[in-house]
Protein backbone atom coordinates (compact mmCIF):
# COMPACT_ATOMS: atom_id res chain seq x y z
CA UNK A 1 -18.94 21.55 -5.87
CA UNK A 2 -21.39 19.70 -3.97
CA UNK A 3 -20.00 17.07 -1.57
CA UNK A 4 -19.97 13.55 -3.13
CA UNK A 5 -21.88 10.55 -2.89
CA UNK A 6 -21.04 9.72 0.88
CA UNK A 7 -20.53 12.86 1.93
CA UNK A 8 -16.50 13.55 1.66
CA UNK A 9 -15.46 16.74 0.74
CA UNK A 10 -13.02 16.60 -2.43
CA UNK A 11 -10.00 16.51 -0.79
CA UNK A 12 -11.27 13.84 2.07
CA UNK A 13 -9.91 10.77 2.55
CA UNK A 14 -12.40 8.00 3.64
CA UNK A 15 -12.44 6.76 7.62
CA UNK A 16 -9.34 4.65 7.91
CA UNK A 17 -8.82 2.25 10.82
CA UNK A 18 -5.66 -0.28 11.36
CA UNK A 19 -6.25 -3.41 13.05
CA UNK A 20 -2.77 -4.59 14.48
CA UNK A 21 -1.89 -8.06 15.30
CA UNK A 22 -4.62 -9.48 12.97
CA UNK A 23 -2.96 -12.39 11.98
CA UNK A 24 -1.26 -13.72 14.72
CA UNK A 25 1.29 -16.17 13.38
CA UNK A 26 2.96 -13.41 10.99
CA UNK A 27 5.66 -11.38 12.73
CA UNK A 28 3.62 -8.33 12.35
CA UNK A 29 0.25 -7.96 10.79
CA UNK A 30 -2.60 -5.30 10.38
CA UNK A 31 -6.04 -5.59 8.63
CA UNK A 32 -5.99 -1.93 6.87
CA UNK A 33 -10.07 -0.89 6.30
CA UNK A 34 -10.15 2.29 3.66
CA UNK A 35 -13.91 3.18 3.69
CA UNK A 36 -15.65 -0.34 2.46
CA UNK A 37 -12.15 -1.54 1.44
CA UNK A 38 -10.21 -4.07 3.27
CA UNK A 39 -6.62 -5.66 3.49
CA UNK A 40 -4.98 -8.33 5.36
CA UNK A 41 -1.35 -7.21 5.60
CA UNK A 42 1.36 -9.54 7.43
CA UNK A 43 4.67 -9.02 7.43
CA UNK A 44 6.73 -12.88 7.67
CA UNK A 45 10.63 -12.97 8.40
CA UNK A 46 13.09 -16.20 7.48
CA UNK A 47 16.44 -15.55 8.37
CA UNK A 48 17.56 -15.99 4.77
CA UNK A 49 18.34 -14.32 1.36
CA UNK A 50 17.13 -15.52 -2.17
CA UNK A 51 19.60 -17.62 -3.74
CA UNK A 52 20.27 -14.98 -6.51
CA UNK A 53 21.66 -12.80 -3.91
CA UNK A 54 24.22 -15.45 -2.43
CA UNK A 55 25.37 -15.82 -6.57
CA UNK A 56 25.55 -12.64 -6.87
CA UNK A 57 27.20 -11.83 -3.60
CA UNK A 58 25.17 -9.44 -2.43
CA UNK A 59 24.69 -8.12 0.94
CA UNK A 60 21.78 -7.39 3.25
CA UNK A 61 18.83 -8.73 3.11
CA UNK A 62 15.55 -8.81 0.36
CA UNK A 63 11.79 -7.46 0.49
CA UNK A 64 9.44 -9.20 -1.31
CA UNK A 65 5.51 -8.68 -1.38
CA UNK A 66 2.42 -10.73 -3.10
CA UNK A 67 -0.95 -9.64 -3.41
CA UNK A 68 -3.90 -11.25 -3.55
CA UNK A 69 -8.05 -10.50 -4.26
CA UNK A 70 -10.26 -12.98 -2.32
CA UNK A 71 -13.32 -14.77 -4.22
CA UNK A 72 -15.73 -13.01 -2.88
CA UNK A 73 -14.60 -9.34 -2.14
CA UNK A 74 -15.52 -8.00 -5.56
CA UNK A 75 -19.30 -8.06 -6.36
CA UNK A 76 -18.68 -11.02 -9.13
CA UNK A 77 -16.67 -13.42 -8.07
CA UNK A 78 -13.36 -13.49 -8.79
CA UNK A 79 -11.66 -17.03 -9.45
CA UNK A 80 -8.08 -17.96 -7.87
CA UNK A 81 -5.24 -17.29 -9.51
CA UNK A 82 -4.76 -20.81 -8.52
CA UNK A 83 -7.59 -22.04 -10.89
CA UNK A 84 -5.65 -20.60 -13.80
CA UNK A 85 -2.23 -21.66 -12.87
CA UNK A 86 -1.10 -18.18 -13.27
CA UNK A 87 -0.97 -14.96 -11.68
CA UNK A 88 -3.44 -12.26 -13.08
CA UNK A 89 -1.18 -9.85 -15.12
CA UNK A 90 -3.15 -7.02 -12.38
CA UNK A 91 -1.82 -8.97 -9.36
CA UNK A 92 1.85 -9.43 -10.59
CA UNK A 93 1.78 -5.46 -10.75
CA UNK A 94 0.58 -4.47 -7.53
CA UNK A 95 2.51 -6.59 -5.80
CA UNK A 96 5.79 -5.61 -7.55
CA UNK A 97 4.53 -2.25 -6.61
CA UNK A 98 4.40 -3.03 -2.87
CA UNK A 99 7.70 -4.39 -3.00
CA UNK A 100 9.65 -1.79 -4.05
CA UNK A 101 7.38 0.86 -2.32
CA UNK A 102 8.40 -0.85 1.19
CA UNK A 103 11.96 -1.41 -0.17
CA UNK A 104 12.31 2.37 -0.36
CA UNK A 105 11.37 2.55 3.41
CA UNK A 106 13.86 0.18 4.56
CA UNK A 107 17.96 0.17 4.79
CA UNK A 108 18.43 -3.45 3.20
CA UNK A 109 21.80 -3.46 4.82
CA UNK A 110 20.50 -3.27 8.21
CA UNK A 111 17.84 -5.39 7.49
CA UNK A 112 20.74 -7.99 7.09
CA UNK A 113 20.51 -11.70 5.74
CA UNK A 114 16.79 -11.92 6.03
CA UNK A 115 14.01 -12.10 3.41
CA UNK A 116 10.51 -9.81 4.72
CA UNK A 117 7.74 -10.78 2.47
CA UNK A 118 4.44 -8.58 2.42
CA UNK A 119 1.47 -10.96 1.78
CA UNK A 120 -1.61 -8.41 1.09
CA UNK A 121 -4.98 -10.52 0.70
CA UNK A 122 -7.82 -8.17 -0.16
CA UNK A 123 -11.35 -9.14 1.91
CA UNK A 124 -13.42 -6.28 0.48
CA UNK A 125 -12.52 -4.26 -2.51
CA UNK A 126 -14.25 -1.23 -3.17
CA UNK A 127 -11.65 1.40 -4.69
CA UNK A 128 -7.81 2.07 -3.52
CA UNK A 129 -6.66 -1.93 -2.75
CA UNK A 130 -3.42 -1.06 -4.12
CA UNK A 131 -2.73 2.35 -1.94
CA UNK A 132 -4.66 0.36 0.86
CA UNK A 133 -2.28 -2.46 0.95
CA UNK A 134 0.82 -0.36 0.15
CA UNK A 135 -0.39 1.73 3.04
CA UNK A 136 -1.32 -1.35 5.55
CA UNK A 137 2.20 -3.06 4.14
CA UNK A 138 3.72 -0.48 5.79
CA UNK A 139 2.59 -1.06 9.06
CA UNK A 140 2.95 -4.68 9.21
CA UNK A 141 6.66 -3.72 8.41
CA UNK A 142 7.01 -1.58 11.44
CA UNK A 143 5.24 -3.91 13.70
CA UNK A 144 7.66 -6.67 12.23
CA UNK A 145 10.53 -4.51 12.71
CA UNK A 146 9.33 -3.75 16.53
CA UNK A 147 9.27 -7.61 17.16
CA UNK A 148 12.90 -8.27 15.96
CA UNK A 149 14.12 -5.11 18.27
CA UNK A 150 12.29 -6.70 21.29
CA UNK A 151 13.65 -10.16 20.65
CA UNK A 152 17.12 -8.79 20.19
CA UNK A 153 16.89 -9.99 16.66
CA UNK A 154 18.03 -6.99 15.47
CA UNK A 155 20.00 -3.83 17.49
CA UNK A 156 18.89 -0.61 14.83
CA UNK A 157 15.92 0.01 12.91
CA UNK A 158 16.44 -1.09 9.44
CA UNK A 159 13.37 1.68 8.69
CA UNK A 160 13.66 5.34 6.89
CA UNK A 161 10.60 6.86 6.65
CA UNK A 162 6.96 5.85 6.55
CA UNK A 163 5.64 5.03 3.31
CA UNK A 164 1.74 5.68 2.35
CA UNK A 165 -0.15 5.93 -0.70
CA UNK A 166 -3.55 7.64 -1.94
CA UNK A 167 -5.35 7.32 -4.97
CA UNK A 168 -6.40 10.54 -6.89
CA UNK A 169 -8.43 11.34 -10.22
CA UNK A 170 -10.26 14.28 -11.98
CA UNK A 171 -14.14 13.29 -11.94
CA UNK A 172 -16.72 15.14 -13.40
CA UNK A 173 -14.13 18.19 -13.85
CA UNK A 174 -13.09 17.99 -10.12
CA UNK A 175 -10.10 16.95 -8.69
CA UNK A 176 -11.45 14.06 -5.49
CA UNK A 177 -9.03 12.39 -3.00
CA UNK A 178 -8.99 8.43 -2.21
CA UNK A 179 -11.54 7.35 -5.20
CA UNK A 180 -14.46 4.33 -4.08
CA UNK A 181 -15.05 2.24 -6.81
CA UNK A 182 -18.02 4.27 -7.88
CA UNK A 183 -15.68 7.43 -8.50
CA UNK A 184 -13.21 5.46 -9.89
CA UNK A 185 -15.32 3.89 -12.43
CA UNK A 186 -16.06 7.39 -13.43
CA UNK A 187 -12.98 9.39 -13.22
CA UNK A 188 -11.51 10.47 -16.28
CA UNK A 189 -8.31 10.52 -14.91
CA UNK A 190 -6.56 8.89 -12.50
CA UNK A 191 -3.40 8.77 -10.70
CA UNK A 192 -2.08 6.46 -7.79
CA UNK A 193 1.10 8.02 -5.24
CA UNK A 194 3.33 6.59 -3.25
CA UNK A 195 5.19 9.07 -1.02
CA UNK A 196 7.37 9.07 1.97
CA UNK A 197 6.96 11.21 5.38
CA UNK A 198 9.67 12.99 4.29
CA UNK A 199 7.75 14.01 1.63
CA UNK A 200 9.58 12.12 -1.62
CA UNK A 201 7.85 10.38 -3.88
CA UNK A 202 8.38 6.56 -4.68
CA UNK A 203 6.39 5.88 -7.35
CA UNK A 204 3.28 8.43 -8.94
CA UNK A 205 0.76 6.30 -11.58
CA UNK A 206 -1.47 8.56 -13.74
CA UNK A 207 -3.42 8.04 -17.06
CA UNK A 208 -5.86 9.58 -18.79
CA UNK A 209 -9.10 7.24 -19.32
CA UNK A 210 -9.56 7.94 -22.79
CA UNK A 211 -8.83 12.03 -21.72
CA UNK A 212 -5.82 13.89 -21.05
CA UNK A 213 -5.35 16.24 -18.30
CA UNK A 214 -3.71 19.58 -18.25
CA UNK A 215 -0.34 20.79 -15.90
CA UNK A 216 -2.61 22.62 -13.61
CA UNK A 217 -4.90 19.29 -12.90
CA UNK A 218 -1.65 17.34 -12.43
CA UNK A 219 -0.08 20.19 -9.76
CA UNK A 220 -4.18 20.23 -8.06
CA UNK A 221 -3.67 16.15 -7.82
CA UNK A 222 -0.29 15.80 -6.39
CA UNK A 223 -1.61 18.32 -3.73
CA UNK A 224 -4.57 16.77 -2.61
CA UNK A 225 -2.64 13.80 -2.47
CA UNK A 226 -0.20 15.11 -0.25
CA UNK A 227 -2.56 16.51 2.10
CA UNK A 228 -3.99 12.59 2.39
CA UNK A 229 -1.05 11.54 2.86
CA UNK A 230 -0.41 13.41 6.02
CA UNK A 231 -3.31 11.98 7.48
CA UNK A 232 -2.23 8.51 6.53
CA UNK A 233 1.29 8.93 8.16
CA UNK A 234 -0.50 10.08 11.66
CA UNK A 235 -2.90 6.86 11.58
CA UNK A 236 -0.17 4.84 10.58
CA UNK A 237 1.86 5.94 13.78
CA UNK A 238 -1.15 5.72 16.58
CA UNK A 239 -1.27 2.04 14.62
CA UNK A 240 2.41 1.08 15.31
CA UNK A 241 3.10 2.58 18.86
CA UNK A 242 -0.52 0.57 19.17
């Protein structure tokens, strides 16, 4: 096929670049940039647990995330939630996606009695702001985790494994890696994974837009994923040791 719009090959991911420390009063932030896309992550530590875990009894500590579109990074504006007085029913999603996709990269127990919330504000949407910020989330975590080592806040990492994700679809017949909003607007198919760099999967998202898709489009997309995905994890890790 012949390459696409901005010159990516189907299984390219767009430039990625991690800007550490971008908010400087979180314990560990990043701005993640995907292409034209771009995500505030900051990772925030209190030193304690949500009160359902103290009824409950239950040890270690909690991971929390909420996500966020600003006004103006979508070509119409989009209003704040705050002018509904509710969440968008799209927000309340992703971010319960972000949670438990950094939850499955952390030991909760050696965490310990601390609550790490995720706040991922989006400045620029165009395609992927949910595998962005998942991505980004990630290394705000790390760079979090780093600070509470130094500090002698805490004596082990509390991480597992990196966690990334990378949006995939079937457009115009072909299978493309990390969708812009233009390909995503057209793909008949798409799918959304969320892997570790141990290579096990944490959450995979895939529908049909009015299509279906056959076994052999589903085996193409988790391996073009995957092969994103190993570029993620390497520009996550020049971002942390940054």
């Amino acid at each position: 096929m012949p390459p696409r719009h901005d010159g990516r090959l189907p299984d390219h991911i767009r430039p990625y670049l991690f800007t550490p420390d971008f908010a400087r009063h979180a314990t560990g932030s990043v701005l993640a940039t995907c292409g034209h896309t771009q995500v505030i992550c900051a990772a925030t530590i209190q030193n304690e647990v949500p009160r359902w875990m103290k009824v409950q009894n239950v040890s270690g500590g909690w991971i929390t995330a909420e996500y966020s579109m600003l006004p103006y990074s979508t070509l119409d504006r989009k209003p704040r939630d705050i002018s509904k007085g509710r969440l968008d029913g799209r927000s309340v999603e992703i971010q319960r996606l972000i949670g438990r996709s950094i939850r499955a990269a952390v030991d909760l127990e050696k965490l310990g009695p601390r609550t790490l919330t995720v706040d991922c504000d989006v400045l620029r949407a165009d395609g992927g702001t949910r595998t962005t910020a998942i991505t980004g989330a990630y290394v705000a975590v790390a760079r979090a985790v780093e600070a509470l080592l130094a500090d002698g806040s805490l004596k082990q990492s509390p991480l597992k494994a990196q966690i990334a994700a990378v949006s995939v679809g079937v457009v115009g017949g072909n299978v493309l890696v990390d969708l812009d909003y233009e390909e995503d607007k057209e793909a008949s198919v798409d799918m959304n994974i969320v892997m570790t760099s141990k290579g096990q999967f944490v959450e995979v998202q895939a529908s049909g837009e009015e299509s279906t898709f056959s076994p052999e489009e589903l085996a193409a997309m988790v391996a073009g994923a995957r092969q994103g995905l190993e570029k993620l994890f390497e520009f996550q890790a020049a971002a942390i040791s940054y």
